[in-house]
Protein backbone atom coordinates (compact mmCIF):
# COMPACT_ATOMS: atom_id res chain seq x y z
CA UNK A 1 -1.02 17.80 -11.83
CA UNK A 2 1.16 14.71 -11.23
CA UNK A 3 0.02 12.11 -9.26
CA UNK A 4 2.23 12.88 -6.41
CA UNK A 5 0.96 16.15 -6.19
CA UNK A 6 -2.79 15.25 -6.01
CA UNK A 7 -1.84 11.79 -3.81
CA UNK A 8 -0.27 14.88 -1.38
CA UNK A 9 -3.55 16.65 -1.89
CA UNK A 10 -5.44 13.57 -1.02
CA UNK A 11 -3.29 12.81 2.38
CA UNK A 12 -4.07 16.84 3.14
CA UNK A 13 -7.41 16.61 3.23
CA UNK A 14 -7.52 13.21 5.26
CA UNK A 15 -5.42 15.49 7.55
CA UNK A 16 -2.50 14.04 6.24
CA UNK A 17 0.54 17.00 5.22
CA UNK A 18 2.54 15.59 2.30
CA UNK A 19 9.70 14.20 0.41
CA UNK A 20 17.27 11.44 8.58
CA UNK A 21 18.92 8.64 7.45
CA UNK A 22 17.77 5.94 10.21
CA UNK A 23 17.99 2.81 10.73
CA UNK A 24 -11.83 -20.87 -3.34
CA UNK A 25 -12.50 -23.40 -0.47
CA UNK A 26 -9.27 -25.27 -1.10
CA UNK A 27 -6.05 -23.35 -1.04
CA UNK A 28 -4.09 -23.54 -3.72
CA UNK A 29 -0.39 -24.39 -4.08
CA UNK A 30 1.69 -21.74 -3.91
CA UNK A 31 3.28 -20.74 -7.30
CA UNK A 32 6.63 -20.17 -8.03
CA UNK A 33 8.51 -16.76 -8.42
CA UNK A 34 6.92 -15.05 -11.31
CA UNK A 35 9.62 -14.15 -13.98
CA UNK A 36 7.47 -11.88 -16.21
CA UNK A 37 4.59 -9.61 -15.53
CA UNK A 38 2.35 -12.17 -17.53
CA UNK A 39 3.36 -14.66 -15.29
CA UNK A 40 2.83 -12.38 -12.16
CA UNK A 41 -0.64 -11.86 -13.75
CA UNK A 42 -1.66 -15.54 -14.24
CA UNK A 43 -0.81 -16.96 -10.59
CA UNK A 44 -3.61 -14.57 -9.64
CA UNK A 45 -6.33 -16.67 -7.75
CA UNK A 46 -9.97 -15.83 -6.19
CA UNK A 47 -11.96 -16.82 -3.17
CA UNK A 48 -14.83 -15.67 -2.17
CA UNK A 49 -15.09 -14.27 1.27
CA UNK A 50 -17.85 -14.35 3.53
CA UNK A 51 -18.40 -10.38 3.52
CA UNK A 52 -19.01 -10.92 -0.15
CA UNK A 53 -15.78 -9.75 -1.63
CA UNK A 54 -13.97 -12.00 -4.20
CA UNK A 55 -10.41 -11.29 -3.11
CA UNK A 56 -7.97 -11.65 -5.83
CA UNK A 57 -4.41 -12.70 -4.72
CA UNK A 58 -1.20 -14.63 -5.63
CA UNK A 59 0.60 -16.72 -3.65
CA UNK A 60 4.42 -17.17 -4.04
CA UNK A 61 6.85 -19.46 -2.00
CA UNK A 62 6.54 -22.79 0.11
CA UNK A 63 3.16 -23.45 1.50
CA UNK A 64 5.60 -23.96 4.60
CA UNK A 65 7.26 -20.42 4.59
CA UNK A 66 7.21 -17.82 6.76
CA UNK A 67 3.85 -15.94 5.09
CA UNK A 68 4.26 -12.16 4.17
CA UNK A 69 1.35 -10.42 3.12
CA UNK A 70 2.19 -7.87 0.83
CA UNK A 71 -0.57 -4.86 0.46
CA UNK A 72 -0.33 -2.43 -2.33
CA UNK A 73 -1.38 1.77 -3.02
CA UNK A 74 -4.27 3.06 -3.82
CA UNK A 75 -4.54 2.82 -7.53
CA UNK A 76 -2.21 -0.11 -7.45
CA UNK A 77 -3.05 -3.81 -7.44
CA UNK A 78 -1.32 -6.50 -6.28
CA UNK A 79 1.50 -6.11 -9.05
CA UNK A 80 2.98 -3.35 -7.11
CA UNK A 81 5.04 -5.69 -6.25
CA UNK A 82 6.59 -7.56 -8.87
CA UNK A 83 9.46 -4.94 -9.14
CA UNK A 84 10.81 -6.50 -5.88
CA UNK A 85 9.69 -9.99 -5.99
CA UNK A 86 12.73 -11.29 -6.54
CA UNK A 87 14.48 -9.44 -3.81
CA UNK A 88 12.78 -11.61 -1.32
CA UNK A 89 13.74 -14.38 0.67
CA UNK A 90 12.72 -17.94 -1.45
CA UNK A 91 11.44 -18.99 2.17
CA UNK A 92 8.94 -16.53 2.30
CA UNK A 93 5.55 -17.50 1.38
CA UNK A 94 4.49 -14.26 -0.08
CA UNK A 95 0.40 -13.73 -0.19
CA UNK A 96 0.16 -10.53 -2.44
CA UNK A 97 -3.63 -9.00 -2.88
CA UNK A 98 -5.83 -7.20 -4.84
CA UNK A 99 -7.83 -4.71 -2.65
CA UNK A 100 -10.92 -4.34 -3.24
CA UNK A 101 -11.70 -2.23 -5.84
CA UNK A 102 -8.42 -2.94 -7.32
CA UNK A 103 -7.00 -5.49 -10.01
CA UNK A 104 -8.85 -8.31 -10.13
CA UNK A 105 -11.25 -7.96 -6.87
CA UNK A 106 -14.46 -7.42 -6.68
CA UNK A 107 -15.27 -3.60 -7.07
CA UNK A 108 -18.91 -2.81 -5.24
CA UNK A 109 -19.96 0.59 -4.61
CA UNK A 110 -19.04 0.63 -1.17
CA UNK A 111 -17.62 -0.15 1.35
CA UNK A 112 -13.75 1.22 1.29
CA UNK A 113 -13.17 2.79 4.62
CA UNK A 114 -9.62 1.25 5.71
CA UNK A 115 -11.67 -1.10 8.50
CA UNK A 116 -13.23 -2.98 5.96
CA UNK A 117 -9.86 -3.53 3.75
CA UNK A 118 -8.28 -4.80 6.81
CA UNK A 119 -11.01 -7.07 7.34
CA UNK A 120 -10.86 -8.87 3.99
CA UNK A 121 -7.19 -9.60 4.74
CA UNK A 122 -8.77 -11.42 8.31
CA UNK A 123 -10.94 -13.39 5.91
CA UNK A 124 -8.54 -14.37 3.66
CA UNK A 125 -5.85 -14.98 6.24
CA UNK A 126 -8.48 -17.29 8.04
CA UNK A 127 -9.57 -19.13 4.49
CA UNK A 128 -5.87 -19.99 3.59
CA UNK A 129 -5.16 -21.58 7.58
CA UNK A 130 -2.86 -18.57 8.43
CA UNK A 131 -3.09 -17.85 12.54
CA UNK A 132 -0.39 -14.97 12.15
CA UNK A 133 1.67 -13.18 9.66
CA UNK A 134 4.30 -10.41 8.78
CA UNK A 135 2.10 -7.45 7.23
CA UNK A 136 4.04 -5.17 4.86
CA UNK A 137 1.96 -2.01 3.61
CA UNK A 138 2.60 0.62 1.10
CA UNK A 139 1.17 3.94 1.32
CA UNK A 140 -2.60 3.13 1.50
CA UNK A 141 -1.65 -0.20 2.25
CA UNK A 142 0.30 0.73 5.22
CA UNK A 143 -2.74 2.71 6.70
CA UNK A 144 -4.60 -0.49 6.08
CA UNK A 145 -1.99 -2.53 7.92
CA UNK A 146 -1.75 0.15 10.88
CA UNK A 147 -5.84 -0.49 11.41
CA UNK A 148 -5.22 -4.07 10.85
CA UNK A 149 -2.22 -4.62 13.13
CA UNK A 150 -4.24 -2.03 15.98
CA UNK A 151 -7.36 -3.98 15.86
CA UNK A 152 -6.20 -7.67 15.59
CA UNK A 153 -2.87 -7.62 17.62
CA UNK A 154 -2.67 -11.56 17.95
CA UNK A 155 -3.03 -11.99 14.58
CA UNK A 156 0.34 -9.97 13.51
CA UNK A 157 3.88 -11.04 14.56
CA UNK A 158 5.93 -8.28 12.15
CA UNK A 159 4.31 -4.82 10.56
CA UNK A 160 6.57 -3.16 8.03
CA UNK A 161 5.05 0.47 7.27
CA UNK A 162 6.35 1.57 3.66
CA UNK A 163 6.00 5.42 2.59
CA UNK A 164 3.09 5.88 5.61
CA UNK A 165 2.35 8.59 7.84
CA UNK A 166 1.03 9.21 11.66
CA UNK A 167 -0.83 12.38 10.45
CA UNK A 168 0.18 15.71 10.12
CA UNK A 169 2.32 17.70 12.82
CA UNK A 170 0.37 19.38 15.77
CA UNK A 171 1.22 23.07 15.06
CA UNK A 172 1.46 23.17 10.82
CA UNK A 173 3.78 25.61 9.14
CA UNK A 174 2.14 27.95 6.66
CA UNK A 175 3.54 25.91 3.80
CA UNK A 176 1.36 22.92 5.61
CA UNK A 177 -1.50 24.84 5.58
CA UNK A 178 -1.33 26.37 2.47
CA UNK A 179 -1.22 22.57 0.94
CA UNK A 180 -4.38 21.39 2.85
CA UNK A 181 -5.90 24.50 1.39
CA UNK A 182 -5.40 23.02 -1.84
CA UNK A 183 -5.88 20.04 -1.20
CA UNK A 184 -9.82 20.50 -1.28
CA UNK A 185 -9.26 20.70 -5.17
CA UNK A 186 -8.01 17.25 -5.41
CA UNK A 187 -11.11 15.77 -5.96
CA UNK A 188 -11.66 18.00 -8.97
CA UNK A 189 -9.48 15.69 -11.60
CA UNK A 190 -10.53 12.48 -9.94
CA UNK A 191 -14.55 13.34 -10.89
CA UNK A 192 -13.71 14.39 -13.58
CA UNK A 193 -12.93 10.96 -15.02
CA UNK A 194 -15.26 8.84 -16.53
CA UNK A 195 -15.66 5.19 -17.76
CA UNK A 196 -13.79 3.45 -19.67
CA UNK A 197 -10.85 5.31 -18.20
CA UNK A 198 -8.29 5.89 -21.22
CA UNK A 199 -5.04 4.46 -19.86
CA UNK A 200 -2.87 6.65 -21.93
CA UNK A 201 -4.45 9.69 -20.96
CA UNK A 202 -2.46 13.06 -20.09
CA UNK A 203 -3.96 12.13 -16.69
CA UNK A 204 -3.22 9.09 -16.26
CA UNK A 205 0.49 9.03 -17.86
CA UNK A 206 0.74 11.77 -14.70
CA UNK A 207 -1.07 9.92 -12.10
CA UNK A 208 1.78 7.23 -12.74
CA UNK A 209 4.95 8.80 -13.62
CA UNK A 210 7.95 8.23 -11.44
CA UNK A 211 10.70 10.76 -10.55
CA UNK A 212 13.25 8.06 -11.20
CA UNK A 213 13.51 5.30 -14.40
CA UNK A 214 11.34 2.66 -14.07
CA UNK A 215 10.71 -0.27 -16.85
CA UNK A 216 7.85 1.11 -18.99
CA UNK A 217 6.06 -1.87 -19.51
CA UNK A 218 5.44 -1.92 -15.55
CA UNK A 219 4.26 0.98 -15.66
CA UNK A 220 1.86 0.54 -18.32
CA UNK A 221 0.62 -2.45 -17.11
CA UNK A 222 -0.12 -0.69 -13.81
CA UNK A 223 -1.95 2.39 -16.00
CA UNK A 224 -4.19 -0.32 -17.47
CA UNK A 225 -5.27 -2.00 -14.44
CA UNK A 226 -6.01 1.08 -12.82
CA UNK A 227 -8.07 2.10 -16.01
CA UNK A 228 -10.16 -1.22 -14.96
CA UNK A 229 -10.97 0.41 -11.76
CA UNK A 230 -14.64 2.44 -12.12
CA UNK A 231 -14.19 5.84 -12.06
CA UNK A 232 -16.56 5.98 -8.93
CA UNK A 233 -14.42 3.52 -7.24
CA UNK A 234 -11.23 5.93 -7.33
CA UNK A 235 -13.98 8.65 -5.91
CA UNK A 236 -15.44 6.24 -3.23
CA UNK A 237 -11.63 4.99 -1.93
CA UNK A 238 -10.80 8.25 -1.63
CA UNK A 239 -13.58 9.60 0.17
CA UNK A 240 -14.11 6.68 1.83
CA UNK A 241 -10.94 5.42 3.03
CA UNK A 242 -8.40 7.91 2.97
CA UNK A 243 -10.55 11.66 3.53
CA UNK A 244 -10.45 12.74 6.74
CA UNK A 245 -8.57 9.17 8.52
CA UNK A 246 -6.38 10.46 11.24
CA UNK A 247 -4.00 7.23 12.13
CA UNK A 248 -2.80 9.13 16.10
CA UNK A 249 -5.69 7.86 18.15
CA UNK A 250 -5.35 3.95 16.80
CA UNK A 251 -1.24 3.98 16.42
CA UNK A 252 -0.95 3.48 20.82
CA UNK A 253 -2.86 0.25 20.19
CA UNK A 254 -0.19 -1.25 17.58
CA UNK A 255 2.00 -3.17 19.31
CA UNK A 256 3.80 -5.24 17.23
CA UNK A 257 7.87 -5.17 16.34
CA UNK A 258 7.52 -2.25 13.34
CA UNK A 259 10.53 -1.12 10.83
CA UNK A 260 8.71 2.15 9.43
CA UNK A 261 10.85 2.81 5.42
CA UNK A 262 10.51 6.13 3.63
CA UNK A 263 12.17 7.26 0.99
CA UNK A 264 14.13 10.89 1.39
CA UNK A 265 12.83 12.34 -1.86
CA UNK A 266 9.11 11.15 -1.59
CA UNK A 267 7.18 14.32 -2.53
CA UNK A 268 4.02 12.62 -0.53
CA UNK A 269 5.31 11.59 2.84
CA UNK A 270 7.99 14.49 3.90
CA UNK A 271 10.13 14.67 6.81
CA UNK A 272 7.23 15.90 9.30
CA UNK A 273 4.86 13.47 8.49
CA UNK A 274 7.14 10.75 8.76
CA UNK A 275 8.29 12.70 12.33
CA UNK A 276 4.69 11.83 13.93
CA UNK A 277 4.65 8.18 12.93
CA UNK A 278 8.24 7.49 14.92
CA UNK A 279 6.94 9.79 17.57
CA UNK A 280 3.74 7.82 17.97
CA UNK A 281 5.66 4.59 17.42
CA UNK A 282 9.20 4.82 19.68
CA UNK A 283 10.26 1.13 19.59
CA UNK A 284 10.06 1.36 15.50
CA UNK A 285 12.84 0.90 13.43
CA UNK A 286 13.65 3.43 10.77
CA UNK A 287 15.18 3.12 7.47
CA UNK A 288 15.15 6.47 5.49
CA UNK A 289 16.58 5.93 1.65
CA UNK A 290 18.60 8.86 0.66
CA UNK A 291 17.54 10.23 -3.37
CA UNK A 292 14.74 7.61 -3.20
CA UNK A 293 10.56 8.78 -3.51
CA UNK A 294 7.44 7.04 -2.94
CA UNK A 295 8.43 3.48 -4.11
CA UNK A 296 11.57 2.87 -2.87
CA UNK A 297 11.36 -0.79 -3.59
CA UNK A 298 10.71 -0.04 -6.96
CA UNK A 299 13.98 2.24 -6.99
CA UNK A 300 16.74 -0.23 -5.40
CA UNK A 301 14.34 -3.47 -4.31
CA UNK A 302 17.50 -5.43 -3.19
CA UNK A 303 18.12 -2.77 -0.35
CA UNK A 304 15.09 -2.07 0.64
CA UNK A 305 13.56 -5.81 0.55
CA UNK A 306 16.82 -7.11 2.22
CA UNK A 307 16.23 -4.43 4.62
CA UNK A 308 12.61 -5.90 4.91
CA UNK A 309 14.17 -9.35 5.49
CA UNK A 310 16.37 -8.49 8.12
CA UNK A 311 13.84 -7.14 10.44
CA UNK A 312 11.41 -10.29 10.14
CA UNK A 313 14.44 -12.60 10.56
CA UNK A 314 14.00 -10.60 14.17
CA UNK A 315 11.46 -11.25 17.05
């Protein structure tokens, strides 16, 4: 099964169906743009937040830019990004994390519902001085940004939702139903793994293949971190964070300026999925990427982050 298949399976069973074109104490200085992965990898930085998380995180740009935080997949880490770093605008001051559970932060047990990822971004936002910022999420990272932006309105001036849904239609078609159905077996392949994780795996090669050519060193640097990741961590985000999250009652509380991004092709976040997020949010803007999938600024980063830059140049 390839990962966009059982990521689809995943968003079915949080009620979620599954591819319009619309428009530590000190902080440290912020690096420079990263020009390798290596480099991406050693601006990485820790601080220890009061919840007890040690938030890993990078931060790239003038310490007097406009800050972006950047917040990656599930699975991902905070080099989800690096494909488009250089797409964005050398005044923003781009603060890129590791979730927890993922890359380099701390990976406990518990807790992962997407309340308590939002609230380690609060903590770090408060440790490095910043009152308000642009939030950019990507897939579980823009659930985690719709709870954060719903529950801590003052504290967000821009939310950019990439590849995200507002839950599934109201009246499913049979084909929606007969995904959720299957969806129950998701879980299946994801207890099935055990630690270490192989990286190179027949699973794992599938979790993180990509419908369109992407550099191969990315990706196996994104297979390896993920391999760090405890096998009952991938269980616990899932069934913590993402299985059975329905985003309609929280989205009337968002109120900040939103620019919601899909791409046409993504196999995970279809056209009626992405139809109840721009219901529930009318004053959104919409760009839909024609041939694109599920990381659309992996596929053509200077559109899609110059789209990104356009709409925080905005009120």
């Amino acid at each position: 099964m390839s990962r966009a298949s059982l990521v689809r399976a995943a968003l079915a069973v949080a009620g979620m169906a599954p591819g319009m074109a619309t428009a530590m104490l000190a902080v440290p200085t912020a690096a420079p743009r990263a020009e390798t992965p290596a480099q991406f990898d050693d601006a990485r930085r820790t601080v220890s937040l009061p919840d007890g998380i040690d938030l890993a995180f990078i931060a790239i740009g003038p310490e007097d830019g406009r800050p972006v935080i950047l917040v990656h997949g599930y699975t991902d880490s905070a080099r989800d990004w690096f494909p488009a770093l250089w797409a964005f605008s050398p005044r923003d001051r781009l603060i890129i994390v590791d979730l927890r559970g993922h890359g380099r932060s701390s990976k406990p047990g518990c807790c992962y519902a997407l309340v308590d990822f939002a609230w380690d971004i609060r903590l770090l936002m408060d440790h490095l001085g910043l009152k308000r910022a642009d939030l950019v999420g990507h897939s579980l990272g823009s659930l985690i940004v719709q709870v954060f932006a719903e529950n801590w309105p003052d504290r967000v001036k821009h939310v950019v939702l990439v590849s995200s849904t507002g839950g599934p239609a109201a009246a499913p078609t049979p084909r929606e139903r007969a995904e959720r159905r299957a969806a129950f077996d998701f879980r299946t392949p994801i207890s099935r793994l055990r630690d270490p994780i192989d990286p190179d795996s027949a699973f794992m090669r599938a979790w993180w293949s990509s419908p369109t050519p992407v550099d191969p060193d990315f990706i196996r640097r994104q297979r390896v971190d993920s391999a760090h990741i405890p096998a009952a961590v991938w269980l616990a985000v899932l069934d913590q964070g993402l299985t059975g999250f329905d985003p309609q009652p929280g989205l009337a509380r968002l109120k900040a300026a939103c620019l919601l991004i899909w791409g046409e092709k993504d196999p995970i976040m279809p056209p009626e999925v992405r139809r109840t997020l721009i219901a529930a949010l009318p004053g959104a803007q919409v760009a839909i990427y024609p041939g694109l999938g599920h990381n659309p600024f992996w596929e053509q980063p200077r559109a899609v982050v110059g789209r990104i830059d356009r709409f925080l140049d905005g009120p």
